[in-house]
C-alpha atoms as a PDB file:
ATOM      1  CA  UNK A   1       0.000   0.000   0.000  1.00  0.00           C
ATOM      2  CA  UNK A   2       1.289   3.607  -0.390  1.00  0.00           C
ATOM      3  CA  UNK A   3       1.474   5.851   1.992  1.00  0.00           C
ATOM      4  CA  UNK A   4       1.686   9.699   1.539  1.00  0.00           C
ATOM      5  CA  UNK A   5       2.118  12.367   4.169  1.00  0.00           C
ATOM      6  CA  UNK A   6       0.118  15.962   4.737  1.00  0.00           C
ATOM      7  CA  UNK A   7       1.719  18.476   6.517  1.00  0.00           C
ATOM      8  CA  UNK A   8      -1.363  20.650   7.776  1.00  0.00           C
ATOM      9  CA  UNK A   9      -1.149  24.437   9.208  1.00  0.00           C
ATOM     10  CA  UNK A  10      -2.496  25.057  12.543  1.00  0.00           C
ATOM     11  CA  UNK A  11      -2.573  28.593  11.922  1.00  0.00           C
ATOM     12  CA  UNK A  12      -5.335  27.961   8.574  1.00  0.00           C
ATOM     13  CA  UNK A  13      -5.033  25.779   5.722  1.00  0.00           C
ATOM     14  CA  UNK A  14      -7.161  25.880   2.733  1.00  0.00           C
ATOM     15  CA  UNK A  15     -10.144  23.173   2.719  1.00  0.00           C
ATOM     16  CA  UNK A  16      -9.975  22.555  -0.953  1.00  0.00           C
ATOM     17  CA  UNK A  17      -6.223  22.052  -1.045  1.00  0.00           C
ATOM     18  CA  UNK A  18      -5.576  19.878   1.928  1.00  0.00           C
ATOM     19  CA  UNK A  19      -9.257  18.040   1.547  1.00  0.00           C
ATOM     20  CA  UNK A  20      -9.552  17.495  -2.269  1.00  0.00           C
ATOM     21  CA  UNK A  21      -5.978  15.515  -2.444  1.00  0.00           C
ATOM     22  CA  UNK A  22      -6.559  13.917   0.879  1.00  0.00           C
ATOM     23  CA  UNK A  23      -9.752  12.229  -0.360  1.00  0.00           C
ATOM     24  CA  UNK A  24      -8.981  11.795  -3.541  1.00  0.00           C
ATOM     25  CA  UNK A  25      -5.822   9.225  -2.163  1.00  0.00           C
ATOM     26  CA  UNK A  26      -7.303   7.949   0.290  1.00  0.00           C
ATOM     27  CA  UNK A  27     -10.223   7.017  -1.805  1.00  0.00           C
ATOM     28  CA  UNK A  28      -7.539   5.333  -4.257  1.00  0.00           C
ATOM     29  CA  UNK A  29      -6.562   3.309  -1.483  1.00  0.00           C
ATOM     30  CA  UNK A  30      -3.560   5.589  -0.209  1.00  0.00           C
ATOM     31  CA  UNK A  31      -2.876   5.483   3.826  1.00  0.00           C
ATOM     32  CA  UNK A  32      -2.347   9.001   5.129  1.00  0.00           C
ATOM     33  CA  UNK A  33      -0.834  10.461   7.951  1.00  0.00           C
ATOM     34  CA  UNK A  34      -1.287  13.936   8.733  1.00  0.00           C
ATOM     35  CA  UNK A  35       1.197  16.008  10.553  1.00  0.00           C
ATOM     36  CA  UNK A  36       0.955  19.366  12.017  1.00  0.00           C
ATOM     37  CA  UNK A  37       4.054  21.724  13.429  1.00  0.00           C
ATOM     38  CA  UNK A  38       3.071  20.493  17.183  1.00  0.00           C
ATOM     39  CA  UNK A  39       0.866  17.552  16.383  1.00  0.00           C
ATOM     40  CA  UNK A  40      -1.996  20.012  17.666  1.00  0.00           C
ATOM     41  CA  UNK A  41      -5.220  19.587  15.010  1.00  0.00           C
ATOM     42  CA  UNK A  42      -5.404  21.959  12.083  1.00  0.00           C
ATOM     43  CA  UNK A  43      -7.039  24.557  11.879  1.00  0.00           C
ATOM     44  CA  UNK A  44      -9.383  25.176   8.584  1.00  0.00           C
ATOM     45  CA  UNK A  45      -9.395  28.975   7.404  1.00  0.00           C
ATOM     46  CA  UNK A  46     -13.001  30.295   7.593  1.00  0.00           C
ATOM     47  CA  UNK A  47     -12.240  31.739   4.216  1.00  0.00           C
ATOM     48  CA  UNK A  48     -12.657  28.869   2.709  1.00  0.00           C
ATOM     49  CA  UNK A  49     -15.468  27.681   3.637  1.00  0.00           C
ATOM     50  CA  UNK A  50     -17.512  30.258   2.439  1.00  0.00           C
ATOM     51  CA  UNK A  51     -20.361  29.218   0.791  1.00  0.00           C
ATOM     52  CA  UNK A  52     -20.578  32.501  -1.735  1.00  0.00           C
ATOM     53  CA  UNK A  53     -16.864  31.015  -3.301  1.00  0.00           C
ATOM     54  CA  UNK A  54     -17.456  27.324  -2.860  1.00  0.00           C
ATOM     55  CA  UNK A  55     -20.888  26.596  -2.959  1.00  0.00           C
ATOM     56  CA  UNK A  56     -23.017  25.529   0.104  1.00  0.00           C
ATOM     57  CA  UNK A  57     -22.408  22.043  -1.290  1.00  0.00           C
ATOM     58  CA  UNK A  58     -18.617  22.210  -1.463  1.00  0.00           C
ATOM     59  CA  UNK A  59     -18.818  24.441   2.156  1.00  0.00           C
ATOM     60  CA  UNK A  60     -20.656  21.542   4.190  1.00  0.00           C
ATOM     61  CA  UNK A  61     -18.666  18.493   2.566  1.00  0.00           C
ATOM     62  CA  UNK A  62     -15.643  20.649   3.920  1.00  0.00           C
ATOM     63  CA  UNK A  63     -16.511  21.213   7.202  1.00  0.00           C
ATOM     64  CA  UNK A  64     -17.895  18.430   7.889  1.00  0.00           C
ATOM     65  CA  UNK A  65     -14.573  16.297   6.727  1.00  0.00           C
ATOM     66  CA  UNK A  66     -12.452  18.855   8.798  1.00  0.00           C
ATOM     67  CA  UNK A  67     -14.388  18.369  11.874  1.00  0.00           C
ATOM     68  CA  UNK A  68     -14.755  14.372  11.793  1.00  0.00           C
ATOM     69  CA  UNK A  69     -11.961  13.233   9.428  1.00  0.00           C
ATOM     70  CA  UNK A  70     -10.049  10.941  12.068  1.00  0.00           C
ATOM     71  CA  UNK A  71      -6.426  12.064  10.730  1.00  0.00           C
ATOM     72  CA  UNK A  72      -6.898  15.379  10.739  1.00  0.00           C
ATOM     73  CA  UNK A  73      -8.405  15.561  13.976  1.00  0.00           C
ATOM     74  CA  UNK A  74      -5.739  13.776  15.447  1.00  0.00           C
ATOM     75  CA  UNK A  75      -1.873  14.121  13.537  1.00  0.00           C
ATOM     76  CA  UNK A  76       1.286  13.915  14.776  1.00  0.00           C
ATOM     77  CA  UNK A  77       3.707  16.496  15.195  1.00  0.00           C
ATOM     78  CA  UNK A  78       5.882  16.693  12.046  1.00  0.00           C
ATOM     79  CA  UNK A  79       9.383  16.553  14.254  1.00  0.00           C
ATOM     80  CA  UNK A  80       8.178  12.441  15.264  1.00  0.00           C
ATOM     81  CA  UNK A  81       8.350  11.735  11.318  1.00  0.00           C
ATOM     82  CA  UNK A  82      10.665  10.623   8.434  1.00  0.00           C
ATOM     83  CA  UNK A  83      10.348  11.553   4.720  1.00  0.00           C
ATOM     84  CA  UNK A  84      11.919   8.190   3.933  1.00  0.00           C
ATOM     85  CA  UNK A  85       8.808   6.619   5.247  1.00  0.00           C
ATOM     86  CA  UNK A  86       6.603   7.773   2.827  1.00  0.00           C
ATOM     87  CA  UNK A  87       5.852   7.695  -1.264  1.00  0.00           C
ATOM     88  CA  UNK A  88       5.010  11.151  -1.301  1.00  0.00           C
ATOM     89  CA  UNK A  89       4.455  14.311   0.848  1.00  0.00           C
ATOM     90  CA  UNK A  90       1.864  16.692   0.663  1.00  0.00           C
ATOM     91  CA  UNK A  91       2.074  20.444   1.691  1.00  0.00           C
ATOM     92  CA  UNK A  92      -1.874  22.098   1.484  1.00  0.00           C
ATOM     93  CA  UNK A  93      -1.801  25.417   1.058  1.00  0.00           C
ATOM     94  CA  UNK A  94      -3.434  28.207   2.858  1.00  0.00           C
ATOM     95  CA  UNK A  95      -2.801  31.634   4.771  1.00  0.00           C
ATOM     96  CA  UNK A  96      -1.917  29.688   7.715  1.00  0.00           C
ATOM     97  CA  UNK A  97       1.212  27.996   6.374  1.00  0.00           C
ATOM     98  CA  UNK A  98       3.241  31.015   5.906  1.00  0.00           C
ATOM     99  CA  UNK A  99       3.213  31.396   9.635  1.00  0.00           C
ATOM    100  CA  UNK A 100       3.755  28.188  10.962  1.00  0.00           C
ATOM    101  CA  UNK A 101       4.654  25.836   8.153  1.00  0.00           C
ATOM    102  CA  UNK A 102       7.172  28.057   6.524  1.00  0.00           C
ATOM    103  CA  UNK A 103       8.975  29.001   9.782  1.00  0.00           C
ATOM    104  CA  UNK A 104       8.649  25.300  11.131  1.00  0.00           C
ATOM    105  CA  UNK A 105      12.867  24.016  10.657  1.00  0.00           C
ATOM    106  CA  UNK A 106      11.339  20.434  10.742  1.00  0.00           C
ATOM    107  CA  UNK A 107       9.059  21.072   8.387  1.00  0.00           C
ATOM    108  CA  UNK A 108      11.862  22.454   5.981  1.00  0.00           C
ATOM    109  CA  UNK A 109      13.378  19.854   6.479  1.00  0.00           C
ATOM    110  CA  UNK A 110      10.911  17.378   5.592  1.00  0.00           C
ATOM    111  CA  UNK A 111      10.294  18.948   1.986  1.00  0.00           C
ATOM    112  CA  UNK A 112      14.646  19.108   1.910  1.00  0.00           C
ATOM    113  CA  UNK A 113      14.535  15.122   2.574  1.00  0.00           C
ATOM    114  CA  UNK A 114      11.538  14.676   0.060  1.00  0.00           C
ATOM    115  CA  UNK A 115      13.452  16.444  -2.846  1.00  0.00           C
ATOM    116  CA  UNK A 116      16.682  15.162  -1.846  1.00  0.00           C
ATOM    117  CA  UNK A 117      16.929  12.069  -4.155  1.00  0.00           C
ATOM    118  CA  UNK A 118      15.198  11.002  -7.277  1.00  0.00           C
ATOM    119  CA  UNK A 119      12.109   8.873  -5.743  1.00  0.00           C
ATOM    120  CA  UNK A 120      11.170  11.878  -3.907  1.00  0.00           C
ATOM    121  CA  UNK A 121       7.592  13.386  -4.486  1.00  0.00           C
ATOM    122  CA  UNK A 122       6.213  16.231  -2.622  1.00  0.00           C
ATOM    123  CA  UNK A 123       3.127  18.251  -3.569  1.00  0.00           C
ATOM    124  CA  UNK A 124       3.546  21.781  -2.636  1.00  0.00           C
ATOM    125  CA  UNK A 125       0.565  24.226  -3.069  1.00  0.00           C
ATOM    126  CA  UNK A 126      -0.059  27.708  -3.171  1.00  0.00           C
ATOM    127  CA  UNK A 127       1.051  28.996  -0.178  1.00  0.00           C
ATOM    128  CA  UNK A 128       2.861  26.235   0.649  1.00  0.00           C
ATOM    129  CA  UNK A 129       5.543  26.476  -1.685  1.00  0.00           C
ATOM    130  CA  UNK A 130       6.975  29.438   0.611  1.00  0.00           C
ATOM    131  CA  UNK A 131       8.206  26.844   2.177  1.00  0.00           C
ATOM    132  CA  UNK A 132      10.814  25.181  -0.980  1.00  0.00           C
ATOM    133  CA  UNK A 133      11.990  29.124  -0.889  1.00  0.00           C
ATOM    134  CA  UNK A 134      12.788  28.831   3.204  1.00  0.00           C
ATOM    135  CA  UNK A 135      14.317  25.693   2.095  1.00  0.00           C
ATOM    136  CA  UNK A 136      17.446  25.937   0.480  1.00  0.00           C
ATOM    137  CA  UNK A 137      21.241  24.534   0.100  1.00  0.00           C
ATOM    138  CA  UNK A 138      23.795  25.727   2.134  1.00  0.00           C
ATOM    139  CA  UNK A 139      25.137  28.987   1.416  1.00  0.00           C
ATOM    140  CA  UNK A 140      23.698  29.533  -1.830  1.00  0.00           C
ATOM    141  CA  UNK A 141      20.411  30.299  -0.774  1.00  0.00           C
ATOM    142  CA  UNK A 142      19.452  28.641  -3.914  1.00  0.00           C
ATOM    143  CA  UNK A 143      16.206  26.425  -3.671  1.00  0.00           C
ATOM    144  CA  UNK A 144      16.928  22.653  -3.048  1.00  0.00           C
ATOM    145  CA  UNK A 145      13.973  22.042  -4.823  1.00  0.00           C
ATOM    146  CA  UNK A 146      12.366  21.209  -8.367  1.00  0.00           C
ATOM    147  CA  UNK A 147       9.383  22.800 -10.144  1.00  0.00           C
ATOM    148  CA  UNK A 148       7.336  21.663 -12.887  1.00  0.00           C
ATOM    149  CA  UNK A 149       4.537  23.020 -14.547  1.00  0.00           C
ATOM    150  CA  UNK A 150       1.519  21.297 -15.993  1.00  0.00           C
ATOM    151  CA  UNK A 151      -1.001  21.739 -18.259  1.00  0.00           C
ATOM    152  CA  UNK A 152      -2.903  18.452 -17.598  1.00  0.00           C
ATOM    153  CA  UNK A 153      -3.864  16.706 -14.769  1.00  0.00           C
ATOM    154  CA  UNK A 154      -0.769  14.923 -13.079  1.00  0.00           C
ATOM    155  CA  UNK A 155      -0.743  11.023 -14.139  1.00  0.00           C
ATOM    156  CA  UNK A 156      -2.674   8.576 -12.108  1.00  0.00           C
ATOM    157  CA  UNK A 157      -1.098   7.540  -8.592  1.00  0.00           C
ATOM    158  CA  UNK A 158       1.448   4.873  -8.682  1.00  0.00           C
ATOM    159  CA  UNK A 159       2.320   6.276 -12.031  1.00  0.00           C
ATOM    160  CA  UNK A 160       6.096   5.705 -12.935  1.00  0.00           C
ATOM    161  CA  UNK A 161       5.603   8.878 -15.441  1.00  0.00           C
ATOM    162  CA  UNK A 162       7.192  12.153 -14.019  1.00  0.00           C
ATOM    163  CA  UNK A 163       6.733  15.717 -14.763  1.00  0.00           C
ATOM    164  CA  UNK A 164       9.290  17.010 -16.656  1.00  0.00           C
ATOM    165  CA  UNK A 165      11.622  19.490 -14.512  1.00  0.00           C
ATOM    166  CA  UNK A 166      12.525  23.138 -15.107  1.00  0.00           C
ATOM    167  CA  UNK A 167      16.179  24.398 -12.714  1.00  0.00           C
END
């Protein structure tokens, strides 16, 4: 089975971007683990659960998964886990992460030990990806990170297809 990793703001993450992936593996058959900087639960940003953006539909599904979805009420703190350990690593985005995601050292590290070789995948959205800059290699303060664009949906998971990198 694989086994991919979230690493959730407590300060506000973005329902859509940590709950959409999170379902979507899980419902593929993909064991997650969801870490937060303390191991404290997430906290959802209000923002995005308004029903005027998402929909009333999209708003309740959220908040309902947020406030009953056993791993996310109940993650471990990101210092008692190993990138090693897992097929790929997830960083939602929201407002959130830029405070305590971004400033987290274990949390750098994480995405630095995801990237690191080349079986490493880590998802990093929106606001997240403050993070790969906060990350970088030694004194360059270069990025130890790749990018990629896309302009199709990624392949399916447990694909051996990669996107293509830009440096």
């Amino acid at each position: 089975m694989s086994h991919a990793l979230f690493v959730v703001s407590e300060e506000g993450y973005w329902a859509e971007e940590c709950i959409e992936p999170l379902t979507t593996l899980e419902d593929a058959g993909v064991e997650v683990t969801v870490v937060t900087p303390s191991g404290s639960p997430p906290v959802v940003d209000d923002r995005s659960l308004d029903p005027e953006d998402v929909g009333e539909e999209a708003a309740d599904r959220f908040r309902d998964i947020h406030e009953s979805h056993p791993v996310l009420r109940d993650p471990e703190p990101i210092a008692a886990v190993e990138a090693a350990d897992y097929d790929a690593v997830v960083f939602p985005g929201g407002h959130g992460t830029v405070w305590d995601i971004t400033q987290d050292r274990h949390a750098r590290q994480l995405l630095l030990d995801t990237v690191a070789g080349d079986e490493g995948v880590a998802l990093v959205v929106c606001h997240s990806r403050s993070s790969s800059v906060r990350s970088s290699s030694g004194s360059s303060g270069r990025p130890n990170s790749r990018t990629s664009t896309r302009s199709s949906p990624p392949p399916p998971w447990g694909s051996t297809s990669r996107p293509r990198s830009r440096s």
